[in-house]
PDB file of N, CA and C in Angstrom:
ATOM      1  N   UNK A   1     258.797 169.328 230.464  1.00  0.00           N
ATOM      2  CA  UNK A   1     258.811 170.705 230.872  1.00  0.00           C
ATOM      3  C   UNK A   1     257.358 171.191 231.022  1.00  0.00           C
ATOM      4  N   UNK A   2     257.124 171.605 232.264  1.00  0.00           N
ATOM      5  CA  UNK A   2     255.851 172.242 232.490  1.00  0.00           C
ATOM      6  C   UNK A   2     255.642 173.625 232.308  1.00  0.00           C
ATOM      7  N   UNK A   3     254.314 173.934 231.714  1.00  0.00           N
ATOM      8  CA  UNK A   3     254.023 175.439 231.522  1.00  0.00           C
ATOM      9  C   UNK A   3     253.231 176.630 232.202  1.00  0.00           C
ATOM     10  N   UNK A   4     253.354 176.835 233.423  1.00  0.00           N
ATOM     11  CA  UNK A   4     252.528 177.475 234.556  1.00  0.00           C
ATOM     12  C   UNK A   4     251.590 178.526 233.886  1.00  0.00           C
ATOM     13  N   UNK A   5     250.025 178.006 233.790  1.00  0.00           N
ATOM     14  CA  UNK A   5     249.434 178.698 233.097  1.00  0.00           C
ATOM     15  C   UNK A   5     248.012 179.274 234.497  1.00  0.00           C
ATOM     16  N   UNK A   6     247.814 180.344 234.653  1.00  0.00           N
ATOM     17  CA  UNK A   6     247.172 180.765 235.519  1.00  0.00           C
ATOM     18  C   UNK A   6     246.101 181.003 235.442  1.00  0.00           C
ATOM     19  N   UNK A   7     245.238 180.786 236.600  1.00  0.00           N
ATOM     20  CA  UNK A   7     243.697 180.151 236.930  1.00  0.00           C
ATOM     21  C   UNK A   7     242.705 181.053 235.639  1.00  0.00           C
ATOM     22  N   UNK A   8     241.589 180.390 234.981  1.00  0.00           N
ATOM     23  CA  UNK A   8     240.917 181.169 234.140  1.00  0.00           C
ATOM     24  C   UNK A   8     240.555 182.288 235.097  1.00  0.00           C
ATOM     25  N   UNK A   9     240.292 182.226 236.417  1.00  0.00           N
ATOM     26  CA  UNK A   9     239.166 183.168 236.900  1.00  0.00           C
ATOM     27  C   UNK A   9     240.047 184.407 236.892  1.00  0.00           C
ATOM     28  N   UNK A  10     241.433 184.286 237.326  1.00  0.00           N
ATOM     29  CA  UNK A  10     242.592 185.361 237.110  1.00  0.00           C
ATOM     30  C   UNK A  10     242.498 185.897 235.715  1.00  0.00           C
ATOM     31  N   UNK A  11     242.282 185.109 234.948  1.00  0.00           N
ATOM     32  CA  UNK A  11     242.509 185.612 233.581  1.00  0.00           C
ATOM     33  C   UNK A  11     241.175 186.832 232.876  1.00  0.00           C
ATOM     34  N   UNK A  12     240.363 185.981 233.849  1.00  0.00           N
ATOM     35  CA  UNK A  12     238.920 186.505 233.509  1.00  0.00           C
ATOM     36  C   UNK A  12     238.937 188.128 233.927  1.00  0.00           C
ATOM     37  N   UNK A  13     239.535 188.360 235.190  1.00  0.00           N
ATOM     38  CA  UNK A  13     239.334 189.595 235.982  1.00  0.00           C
ATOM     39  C   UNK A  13     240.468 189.961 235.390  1.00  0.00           C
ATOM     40  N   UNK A  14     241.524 189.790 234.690  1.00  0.00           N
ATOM     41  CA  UNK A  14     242.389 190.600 234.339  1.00  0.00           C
ATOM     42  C   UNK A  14     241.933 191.550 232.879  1.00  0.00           C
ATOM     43  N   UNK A  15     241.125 190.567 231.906  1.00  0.00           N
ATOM     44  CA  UNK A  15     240.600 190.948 231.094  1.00  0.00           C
ATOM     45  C   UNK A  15     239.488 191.912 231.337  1.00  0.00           C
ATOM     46  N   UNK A  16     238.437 191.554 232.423  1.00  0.00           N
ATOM     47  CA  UNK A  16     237.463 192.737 233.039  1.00  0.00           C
ATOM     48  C   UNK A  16     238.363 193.993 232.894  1.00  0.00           C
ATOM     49  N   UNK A  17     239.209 194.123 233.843  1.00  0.00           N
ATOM     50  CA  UNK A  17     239.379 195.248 234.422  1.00  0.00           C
ATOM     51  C   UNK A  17     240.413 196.075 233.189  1.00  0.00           C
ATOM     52  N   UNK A  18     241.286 195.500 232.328  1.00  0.00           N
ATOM     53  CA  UNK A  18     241.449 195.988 230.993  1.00  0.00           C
ATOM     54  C   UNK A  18     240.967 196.622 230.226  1.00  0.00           C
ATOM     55  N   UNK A  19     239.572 196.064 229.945  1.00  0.00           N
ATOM     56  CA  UNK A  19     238.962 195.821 228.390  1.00  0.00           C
ATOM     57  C   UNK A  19     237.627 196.343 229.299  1.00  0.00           C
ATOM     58  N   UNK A  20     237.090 196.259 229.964  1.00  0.00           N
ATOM     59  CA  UNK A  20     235.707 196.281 230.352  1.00  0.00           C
ATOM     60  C   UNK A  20     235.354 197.160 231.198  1.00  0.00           C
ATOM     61  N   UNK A  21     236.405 197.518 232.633  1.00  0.00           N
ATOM     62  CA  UNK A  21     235.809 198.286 233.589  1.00  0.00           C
ATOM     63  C   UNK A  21     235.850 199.609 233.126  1.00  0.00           C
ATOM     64  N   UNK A  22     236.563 199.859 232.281  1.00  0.00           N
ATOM     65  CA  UNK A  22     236.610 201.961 231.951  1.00  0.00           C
ATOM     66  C   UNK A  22     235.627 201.721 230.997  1.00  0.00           C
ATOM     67  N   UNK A  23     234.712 201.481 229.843  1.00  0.00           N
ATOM     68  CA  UNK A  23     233.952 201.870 229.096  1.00  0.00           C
ATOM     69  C   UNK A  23     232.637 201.810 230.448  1.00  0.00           C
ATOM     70  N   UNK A  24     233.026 200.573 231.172  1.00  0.00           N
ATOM     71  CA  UNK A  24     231.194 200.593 231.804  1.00  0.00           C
ATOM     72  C   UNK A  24     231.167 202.203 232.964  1.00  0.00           C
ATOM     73  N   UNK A  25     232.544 202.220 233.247  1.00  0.00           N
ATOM     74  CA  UNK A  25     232.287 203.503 234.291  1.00  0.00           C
ATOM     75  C   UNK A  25     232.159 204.635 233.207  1.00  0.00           C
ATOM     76  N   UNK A  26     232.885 204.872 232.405  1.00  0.00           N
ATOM     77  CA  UNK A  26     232.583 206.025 231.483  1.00  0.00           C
ATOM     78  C   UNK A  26     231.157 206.169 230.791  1.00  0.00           C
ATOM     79  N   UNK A  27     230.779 205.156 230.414  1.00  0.00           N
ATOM     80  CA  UNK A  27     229.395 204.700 230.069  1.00  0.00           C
ATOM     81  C   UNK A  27     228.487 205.162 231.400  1.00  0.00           C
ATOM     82  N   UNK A  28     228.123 204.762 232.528  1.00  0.00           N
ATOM     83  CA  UNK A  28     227.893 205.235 233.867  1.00  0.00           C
ATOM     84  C   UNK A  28     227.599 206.914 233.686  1.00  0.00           C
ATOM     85  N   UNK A  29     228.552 207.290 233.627  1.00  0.00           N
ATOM     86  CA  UNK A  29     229.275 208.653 234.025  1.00  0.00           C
ATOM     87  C   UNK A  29     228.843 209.349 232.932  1.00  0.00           C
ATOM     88  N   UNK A  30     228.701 209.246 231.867  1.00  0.00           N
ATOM     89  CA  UNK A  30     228.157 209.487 230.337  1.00  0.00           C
ATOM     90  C   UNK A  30     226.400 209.754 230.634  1.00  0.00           C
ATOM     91  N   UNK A  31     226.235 208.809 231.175  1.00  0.00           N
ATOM     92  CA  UNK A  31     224.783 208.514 231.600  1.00  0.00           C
ATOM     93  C   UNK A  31     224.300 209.299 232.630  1.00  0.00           C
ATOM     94  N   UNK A  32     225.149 209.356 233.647  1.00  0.00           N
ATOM     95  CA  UNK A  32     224.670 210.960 235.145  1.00  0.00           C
ATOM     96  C   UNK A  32     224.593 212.142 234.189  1.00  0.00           C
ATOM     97  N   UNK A  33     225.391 212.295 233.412  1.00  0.00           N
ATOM     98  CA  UNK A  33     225.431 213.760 232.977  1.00  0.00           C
ATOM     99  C   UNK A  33     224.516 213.665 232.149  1.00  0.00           C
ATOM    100  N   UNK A  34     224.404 212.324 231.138  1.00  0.00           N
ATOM    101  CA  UNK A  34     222.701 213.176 230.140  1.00  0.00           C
ATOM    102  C   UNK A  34     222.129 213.712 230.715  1.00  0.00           C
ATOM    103  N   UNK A  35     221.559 212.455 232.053  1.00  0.00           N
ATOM    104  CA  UNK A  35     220.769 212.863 232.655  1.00  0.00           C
ATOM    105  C   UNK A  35     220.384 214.176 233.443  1.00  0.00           C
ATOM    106  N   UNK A  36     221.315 214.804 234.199  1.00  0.00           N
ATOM    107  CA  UNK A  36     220.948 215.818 234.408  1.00  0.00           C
ATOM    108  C   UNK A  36     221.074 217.087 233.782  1.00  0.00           C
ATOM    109  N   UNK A  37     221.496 216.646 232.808  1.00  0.00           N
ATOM    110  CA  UNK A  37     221.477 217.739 231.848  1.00  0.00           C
ATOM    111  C   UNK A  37     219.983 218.047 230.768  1.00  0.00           C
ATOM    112  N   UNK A  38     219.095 216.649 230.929  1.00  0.00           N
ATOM    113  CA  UNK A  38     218.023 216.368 230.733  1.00  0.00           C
ATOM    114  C   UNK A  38     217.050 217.200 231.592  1.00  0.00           C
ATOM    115  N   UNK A  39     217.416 216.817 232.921  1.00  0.00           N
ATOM    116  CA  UNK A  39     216.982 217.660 234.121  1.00  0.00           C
ATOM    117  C   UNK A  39     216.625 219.516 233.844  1.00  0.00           C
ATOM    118  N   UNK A  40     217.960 219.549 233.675  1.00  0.00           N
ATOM    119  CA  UNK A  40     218.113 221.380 233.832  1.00  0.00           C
ATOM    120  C   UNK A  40     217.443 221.607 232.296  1.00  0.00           C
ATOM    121  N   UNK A  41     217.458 220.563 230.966  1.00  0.00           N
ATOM    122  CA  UNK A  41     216.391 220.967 229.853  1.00  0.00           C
ATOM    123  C   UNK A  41     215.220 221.471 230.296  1.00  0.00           C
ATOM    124  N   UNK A  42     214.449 220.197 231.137  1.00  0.00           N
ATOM    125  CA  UNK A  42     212.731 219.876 231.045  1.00  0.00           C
ATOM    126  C   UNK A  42     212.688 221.109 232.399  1.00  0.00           C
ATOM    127  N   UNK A  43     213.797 221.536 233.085  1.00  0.00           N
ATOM    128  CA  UNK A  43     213.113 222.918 234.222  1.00  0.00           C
ATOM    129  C   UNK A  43     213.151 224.415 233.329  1.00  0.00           C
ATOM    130  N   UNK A  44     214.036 224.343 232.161  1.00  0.00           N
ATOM    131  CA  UNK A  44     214.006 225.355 231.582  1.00  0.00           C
ATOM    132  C   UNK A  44     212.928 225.848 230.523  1.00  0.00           C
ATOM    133  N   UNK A  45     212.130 224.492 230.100  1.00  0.00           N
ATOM    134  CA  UNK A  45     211.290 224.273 229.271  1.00  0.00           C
ATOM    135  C   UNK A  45     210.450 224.703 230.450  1.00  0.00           C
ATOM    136  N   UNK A  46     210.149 224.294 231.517  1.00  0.00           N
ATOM    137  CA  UNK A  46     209.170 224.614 232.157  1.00  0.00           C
ATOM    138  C   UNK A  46     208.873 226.207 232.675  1.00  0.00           C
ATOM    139  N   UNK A  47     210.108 226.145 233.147  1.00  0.00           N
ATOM    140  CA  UNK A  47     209.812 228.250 233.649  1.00  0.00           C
ATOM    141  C   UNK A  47     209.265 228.731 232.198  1.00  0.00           C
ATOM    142  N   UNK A  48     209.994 228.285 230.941  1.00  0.00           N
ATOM    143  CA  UNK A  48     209.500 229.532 229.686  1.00  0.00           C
ATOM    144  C   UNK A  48     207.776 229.308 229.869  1.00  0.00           C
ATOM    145  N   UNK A  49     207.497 228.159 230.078  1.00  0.00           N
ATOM    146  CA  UNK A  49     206.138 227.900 229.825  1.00  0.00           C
ATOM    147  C   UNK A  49     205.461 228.807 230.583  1.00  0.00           C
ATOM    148  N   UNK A  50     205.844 228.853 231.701  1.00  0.00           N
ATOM    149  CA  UNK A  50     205.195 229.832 233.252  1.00  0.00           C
ATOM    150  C   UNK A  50     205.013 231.145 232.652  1.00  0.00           C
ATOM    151  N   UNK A  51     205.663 231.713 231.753  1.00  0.00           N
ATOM    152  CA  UNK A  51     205.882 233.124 231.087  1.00  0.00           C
ATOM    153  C   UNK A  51     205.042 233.864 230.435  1.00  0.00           C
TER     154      UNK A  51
END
């Protein structure tokens, strides 16, 4: 009796896209917003300075 076991590379991308693709996009996406939220800090720091 044979046991149809499917290609690692299938297995590989099934596990990516499980386990891996939502932390790296949330991670991503986590990362735009520091950033511009970094942004609108260092312009607000800057006008007080102008003052």
């Amino acid at each position: 009796m044979a046991i149809a076991v499917p290609p690692l590379h299938a297995l590989g991308r099934l596990a990516f896209k499980r386990w891996l693709e939502k932390p790296i996009t949330e991670g991503l996406a986590a990362r735009t917003i520091f950033e511009s939220h970094l942004r609108y800090e260092i312009q607000l720091w800057q006008l007080s300075k102008k003052v």
